[in-house]
PDB file of N, CA and C in Angstrom:
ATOM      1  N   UNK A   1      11.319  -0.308  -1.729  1.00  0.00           N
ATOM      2  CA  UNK A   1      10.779   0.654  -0.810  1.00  0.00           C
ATOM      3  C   UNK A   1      10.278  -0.073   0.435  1.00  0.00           C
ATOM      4  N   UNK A   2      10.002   0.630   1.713  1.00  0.00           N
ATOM      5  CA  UNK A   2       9.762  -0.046   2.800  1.00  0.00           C
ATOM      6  C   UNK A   2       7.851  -0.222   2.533  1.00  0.00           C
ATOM      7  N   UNK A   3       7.508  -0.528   3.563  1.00  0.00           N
ATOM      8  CA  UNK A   3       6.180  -0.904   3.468  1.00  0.00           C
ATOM      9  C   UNK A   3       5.867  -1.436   4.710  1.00  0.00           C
ATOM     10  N   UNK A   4       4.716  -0.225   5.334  1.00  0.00           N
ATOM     11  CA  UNK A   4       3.972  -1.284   6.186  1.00  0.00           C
ATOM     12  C   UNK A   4       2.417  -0.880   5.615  1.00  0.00           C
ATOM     13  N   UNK A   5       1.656  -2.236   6.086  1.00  0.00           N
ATOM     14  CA  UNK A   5       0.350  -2.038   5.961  1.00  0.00           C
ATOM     15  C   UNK A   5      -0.654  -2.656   7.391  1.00  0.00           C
ATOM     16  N   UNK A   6      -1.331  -1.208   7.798  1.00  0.00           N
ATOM     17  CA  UNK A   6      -1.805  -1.809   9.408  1.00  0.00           C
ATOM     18  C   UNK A   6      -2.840  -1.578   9.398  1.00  0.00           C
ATOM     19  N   UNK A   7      -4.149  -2.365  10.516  1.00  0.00           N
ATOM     20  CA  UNK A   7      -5.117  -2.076  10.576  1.00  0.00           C
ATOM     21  C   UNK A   7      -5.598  -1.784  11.853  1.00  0.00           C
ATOM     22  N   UNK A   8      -6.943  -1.316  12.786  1.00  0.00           N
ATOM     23  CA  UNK A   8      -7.082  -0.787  13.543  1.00  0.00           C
ATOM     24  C   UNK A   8      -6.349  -1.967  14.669  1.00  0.00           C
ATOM     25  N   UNK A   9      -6.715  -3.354  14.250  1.00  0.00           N
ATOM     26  CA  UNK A   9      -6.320  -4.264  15.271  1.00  0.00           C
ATOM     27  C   UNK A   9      -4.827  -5.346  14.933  1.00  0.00           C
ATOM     28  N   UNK A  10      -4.505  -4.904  13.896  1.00  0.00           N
ATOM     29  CA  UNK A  10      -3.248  -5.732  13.474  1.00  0.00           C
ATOM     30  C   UNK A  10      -2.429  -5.058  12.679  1.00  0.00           C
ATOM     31  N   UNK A  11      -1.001  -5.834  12.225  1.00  0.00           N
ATOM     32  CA  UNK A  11      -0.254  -5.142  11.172  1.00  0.00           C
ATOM     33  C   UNK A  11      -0.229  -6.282  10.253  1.00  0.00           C
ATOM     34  N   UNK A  12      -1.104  -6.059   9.095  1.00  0.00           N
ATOM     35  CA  UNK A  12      -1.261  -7.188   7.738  1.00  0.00           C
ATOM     36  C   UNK A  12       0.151  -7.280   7.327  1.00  0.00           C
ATOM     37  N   UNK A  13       1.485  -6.773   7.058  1.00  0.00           N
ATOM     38  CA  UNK A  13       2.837  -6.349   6.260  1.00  0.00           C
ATOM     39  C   UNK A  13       3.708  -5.374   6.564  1.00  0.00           C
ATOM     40  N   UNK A  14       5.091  -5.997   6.965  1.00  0.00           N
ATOM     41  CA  UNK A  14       5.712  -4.706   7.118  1.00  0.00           C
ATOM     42  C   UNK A  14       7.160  -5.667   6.256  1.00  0.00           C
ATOM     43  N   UNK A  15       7.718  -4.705   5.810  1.00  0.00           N
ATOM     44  CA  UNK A  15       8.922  -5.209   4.864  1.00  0.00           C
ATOM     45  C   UNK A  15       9.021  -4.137   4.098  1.00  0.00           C
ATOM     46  N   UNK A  16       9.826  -5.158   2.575  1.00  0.00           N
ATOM     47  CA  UNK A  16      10.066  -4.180   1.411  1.00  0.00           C
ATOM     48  C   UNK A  16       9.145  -4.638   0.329  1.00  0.00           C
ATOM     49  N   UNK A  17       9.302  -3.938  -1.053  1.00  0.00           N
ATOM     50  CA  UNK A  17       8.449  -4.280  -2.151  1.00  0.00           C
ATOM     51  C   UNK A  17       8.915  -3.400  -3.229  1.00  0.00           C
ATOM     52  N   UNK A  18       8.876  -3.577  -4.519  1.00  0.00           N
ATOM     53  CA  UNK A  18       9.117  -3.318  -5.369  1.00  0.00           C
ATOM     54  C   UNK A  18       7.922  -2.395  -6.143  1.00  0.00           C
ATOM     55  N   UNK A  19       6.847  -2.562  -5.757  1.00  0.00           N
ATOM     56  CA  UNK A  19       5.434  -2.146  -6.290  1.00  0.00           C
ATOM     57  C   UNK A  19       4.432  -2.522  -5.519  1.00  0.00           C
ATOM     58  N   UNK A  20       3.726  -1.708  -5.225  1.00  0.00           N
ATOM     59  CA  UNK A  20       2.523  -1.843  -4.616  1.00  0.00           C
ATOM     60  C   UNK A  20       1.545  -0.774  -5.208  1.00  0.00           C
ATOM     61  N   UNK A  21       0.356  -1.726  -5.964  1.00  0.00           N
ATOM     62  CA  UNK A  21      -0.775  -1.163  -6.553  1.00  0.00           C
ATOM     63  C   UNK A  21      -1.825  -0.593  -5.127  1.00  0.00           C
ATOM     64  N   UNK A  22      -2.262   0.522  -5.110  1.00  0.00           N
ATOM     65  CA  UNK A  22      -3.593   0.860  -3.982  1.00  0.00           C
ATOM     66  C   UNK A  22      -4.876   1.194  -4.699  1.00  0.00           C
ATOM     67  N   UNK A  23      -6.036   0.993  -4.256  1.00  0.00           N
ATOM     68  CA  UNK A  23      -7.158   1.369  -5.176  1.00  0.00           C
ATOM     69  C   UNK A  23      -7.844   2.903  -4.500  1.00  0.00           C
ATOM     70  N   UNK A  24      -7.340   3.938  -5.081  1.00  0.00           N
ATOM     71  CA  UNK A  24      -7.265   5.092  -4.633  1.00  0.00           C
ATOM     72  C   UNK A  24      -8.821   6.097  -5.031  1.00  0.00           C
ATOM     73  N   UNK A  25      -9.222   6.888  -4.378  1.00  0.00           N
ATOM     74  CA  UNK A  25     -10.761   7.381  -4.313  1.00  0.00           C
ATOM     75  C   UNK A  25     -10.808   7.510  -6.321  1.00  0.00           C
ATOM     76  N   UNK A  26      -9.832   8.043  -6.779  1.00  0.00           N
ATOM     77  CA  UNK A  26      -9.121   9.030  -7.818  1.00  0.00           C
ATOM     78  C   UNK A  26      -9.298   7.433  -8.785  1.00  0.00           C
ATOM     79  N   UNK A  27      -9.031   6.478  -8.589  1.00  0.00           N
ATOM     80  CA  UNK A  27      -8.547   5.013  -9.488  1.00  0.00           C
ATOM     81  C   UNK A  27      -7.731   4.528  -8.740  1.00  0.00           C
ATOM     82  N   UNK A  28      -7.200   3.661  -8.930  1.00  0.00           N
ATOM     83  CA  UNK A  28      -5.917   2.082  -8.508  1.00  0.00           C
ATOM     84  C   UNK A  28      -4.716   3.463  -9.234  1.00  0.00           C
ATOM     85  N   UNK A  29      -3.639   3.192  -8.642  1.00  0.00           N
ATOM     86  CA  UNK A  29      -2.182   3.722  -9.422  1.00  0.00           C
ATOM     87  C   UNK A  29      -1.091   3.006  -8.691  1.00  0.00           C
ATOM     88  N   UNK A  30       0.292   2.534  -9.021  1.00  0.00           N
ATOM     89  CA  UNK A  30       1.095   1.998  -8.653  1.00  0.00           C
ATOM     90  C   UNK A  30       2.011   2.637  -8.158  1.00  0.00           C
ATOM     91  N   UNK A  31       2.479   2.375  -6.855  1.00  0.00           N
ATOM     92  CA  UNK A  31       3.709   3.309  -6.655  1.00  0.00           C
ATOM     93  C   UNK A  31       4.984   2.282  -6.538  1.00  0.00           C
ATOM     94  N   UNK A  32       6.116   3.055  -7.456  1.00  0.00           N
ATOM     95  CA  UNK A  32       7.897   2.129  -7.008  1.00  0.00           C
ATOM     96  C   UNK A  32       8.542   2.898  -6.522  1.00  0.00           C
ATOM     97  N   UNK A  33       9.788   2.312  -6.594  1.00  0.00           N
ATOM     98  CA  UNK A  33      10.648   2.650  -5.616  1.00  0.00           C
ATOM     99  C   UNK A  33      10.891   4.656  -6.107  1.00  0.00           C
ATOM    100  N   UNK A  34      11.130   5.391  -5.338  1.00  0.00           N
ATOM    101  CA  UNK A  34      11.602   6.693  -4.861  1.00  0.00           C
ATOM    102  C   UNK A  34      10.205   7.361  -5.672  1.00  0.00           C
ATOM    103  N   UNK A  35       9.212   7.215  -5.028  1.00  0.00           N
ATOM    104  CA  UNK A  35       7.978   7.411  -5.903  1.00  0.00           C
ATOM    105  C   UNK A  35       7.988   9.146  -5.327  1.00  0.00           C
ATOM    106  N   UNK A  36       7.054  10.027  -5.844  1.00  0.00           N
ATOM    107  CA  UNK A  36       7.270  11.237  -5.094  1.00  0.00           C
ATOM    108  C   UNK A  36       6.168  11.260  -4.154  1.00  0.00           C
ATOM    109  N   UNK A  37       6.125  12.216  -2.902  1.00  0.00           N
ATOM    110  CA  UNK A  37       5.505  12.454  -2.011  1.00  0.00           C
ATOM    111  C   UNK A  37       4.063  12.204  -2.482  1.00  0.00           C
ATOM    112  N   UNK A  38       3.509  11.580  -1.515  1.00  0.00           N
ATOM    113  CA  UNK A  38       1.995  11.428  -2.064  1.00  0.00           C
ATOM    114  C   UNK A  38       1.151  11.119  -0.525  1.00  0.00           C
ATOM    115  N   UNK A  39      -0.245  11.166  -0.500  1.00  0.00           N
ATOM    116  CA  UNK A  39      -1.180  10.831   0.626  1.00  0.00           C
ATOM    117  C   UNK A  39      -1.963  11.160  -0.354  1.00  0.00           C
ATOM    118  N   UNK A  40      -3.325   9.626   0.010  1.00  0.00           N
ATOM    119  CA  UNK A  40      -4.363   9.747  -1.034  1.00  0.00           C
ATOM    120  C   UNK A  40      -5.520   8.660  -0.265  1.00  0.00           C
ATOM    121  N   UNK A  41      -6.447   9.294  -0.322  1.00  0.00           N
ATOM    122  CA  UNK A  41      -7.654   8.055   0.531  1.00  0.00           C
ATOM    123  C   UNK A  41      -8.310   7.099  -0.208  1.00  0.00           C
ATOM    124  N   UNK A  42      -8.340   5.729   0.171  1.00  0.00           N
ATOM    125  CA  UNK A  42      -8.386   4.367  -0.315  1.00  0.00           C
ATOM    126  C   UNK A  42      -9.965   4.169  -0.404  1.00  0.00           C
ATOM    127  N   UNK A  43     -10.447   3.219  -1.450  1.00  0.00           N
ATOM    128  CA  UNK A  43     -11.876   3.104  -1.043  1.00  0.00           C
ATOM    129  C   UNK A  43     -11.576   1.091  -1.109  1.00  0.00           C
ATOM    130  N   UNK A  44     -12.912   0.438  -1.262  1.00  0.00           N
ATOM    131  CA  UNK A  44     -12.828  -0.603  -0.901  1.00  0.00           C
ATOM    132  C   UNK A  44     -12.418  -1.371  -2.339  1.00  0.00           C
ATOM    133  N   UNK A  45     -11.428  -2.265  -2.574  1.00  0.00           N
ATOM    134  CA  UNK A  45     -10.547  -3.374  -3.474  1.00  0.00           C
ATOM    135  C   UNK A  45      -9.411  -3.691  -2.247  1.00  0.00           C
ATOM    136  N   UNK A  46      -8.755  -4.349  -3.944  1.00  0.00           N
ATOM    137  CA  UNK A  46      -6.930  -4.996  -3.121  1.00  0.00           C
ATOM    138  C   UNK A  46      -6.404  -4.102  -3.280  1.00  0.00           C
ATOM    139  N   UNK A  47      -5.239  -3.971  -2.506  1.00  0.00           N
ATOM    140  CA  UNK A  47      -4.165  -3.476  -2.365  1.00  0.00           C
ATOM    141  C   UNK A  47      -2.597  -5.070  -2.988  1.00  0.00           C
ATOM    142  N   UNK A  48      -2.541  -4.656  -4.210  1.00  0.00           N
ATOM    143  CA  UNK A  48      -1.524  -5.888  -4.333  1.00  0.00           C
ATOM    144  C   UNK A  48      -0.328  -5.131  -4.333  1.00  0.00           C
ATOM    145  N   UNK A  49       0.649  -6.195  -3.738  1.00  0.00           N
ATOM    146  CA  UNK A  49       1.765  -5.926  -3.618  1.00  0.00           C
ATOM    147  C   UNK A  49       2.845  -7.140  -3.919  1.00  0.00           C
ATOM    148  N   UNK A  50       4.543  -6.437  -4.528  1.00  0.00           N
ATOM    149  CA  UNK A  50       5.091  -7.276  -5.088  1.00  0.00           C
ATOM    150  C   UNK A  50       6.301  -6.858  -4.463  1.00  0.00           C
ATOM    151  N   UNK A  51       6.505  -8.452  -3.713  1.00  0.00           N
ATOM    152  CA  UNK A  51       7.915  -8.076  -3.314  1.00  0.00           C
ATOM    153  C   UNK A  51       9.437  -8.038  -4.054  1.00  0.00           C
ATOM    154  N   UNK A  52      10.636  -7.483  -3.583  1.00  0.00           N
ATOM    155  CA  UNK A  52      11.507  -7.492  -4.318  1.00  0.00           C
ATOM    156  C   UNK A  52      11.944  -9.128  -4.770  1.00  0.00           C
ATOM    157  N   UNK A  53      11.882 -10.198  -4.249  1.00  0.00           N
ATOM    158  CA  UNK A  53      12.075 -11.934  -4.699  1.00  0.00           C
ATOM    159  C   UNK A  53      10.749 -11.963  -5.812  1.00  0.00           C
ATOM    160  N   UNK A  54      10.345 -10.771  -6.483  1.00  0.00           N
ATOM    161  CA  UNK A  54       9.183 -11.333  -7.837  1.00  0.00           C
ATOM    162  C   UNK A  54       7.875 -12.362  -6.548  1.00  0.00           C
ATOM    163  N   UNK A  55       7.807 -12.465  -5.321  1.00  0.00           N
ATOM    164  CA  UNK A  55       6.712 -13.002  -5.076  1.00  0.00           C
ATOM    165  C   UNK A  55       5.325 -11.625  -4.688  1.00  0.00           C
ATOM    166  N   UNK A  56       3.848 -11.890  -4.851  1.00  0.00           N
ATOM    167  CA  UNK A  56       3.020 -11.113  -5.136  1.00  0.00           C
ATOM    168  C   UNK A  56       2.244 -11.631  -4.016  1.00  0.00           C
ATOM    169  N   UNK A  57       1.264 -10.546  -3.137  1.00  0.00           N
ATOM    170  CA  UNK A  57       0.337 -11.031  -2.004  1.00  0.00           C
ATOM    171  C   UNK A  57      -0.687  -9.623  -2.143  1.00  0.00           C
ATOM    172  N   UNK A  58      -1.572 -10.091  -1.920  1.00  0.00           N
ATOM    173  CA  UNK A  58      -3.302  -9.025  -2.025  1.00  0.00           C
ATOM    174  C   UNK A  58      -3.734  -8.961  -0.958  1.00  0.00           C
ATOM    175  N   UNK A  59      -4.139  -7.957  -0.682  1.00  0.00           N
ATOM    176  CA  UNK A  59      -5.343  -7.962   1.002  1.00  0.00           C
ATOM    177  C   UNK A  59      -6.347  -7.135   0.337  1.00  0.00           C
ATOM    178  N   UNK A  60      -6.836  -7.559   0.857  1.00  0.00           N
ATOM    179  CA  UNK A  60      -8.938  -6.767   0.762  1.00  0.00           C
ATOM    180  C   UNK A  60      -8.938  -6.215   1.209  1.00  0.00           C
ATOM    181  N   UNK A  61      -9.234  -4.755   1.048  1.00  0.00           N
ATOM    182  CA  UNK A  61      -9.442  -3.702   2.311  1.00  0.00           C
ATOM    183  C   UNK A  61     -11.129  -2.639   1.618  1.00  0.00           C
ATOM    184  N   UNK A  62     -11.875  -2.337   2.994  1.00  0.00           N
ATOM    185  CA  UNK A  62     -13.018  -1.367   3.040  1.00  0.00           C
ATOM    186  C   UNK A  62     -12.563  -0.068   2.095  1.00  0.00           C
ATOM    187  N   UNK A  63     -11.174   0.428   2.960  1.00  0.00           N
ATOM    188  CA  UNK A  63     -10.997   1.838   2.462  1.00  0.00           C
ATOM    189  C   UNK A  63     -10.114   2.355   3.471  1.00  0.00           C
ATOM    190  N   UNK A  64      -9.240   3.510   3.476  1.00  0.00           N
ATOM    191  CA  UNK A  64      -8.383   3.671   4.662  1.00  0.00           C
ATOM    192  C   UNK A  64      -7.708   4.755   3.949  1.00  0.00           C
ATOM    193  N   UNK A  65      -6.624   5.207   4.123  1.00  0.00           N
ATOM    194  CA  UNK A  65      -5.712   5.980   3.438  1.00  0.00           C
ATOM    195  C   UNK A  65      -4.138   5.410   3.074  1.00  0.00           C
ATOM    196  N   UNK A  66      -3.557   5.942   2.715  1.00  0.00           N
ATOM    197  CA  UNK A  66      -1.974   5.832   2.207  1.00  0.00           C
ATOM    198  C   UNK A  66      -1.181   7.112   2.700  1.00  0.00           C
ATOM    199  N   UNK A  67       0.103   6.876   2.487  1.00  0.00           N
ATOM    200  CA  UNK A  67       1.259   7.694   2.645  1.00  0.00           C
ATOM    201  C   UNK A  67       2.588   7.690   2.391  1.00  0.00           C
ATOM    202  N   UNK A  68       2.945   7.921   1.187  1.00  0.00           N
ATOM    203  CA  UNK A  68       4.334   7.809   0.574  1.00  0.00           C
ATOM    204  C   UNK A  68       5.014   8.683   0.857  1.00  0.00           C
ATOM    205  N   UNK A  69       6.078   8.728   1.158  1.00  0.00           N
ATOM    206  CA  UNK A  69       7.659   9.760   1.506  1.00  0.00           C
ATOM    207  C   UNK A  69       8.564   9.094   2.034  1.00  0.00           C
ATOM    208  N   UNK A  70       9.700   9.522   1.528  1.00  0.00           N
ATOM    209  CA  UNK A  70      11.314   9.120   1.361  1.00  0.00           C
ATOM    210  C   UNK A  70      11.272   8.076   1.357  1.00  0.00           C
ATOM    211  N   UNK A  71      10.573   7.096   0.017  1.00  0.00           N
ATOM    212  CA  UNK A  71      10.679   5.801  -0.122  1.00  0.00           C
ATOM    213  C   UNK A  71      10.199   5.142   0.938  1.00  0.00           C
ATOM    214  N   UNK A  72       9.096   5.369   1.956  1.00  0.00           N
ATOM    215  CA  UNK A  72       8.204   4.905   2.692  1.00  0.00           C
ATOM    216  C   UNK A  72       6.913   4.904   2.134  1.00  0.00           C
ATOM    217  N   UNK A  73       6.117   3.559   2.271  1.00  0.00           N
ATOM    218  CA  UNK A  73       4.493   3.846   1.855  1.00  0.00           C
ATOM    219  C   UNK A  73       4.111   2.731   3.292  1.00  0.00           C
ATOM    220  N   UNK A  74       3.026   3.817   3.945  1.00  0.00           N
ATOM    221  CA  UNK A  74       2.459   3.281   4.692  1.00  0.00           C
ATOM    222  C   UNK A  74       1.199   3.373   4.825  1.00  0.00           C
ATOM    223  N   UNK A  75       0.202   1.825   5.156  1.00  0.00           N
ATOM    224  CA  UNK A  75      -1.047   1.952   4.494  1.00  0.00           C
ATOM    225  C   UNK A  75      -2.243   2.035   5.578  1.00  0.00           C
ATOM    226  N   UNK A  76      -2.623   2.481   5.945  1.00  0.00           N
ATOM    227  CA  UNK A  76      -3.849   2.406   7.082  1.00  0.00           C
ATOM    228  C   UNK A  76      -4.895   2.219   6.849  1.00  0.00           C
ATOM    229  N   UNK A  77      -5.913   1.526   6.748  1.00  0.00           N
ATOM    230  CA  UNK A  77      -6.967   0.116   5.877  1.00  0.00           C
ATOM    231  C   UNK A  77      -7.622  -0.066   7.099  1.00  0.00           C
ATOM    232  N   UNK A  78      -9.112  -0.270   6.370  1.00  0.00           N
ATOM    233  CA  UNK A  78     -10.021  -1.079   7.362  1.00  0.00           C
ATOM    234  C   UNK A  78     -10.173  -1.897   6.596  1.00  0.00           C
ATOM    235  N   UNK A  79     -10.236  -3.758   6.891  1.00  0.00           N
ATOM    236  CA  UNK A  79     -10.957  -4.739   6.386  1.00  0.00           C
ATOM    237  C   UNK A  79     -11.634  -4.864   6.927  1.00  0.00           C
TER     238      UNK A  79
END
């Protein structure tokens, strides 16, 4: 799935990934590839993510929101 993850002053990730865990108001849940439509607001943990080469990278974030559709998740985060 594609993936970007941006913040008010930068873009932390943009690519693909195989899984990306978010820590969601609701709990952490994982989304993969052709996940269904979703938007859900973030509170403060990692956001880990795993790219399709099996390599894994974390960012710290305050809290922000998400947005999954047509195999897009895009993450909008304050650290």
């Amino acid at each position: 799935m594609k993936v970007e993850i941006i913040t008010p002053d930068s873009k932390l990730f943009s690519g693909t990934a195989s899984s990306v865990t978010v820590p969601s108001k609701q709990g952490p849940f994982t989304l993969l590839e052709h996940h269904a439509a979703i938007v859900a607001i973030l509170e403060a943990g990692k956001i880990c993510l795993k790219q399709e080469n099996g390599e894994e990278q974390e960012f710290a974030i305050k809290g922000g929101f998400c947005e999954n559709h047509d195999n897009t998740l895009i993450v909008c985060a304050e650290i």
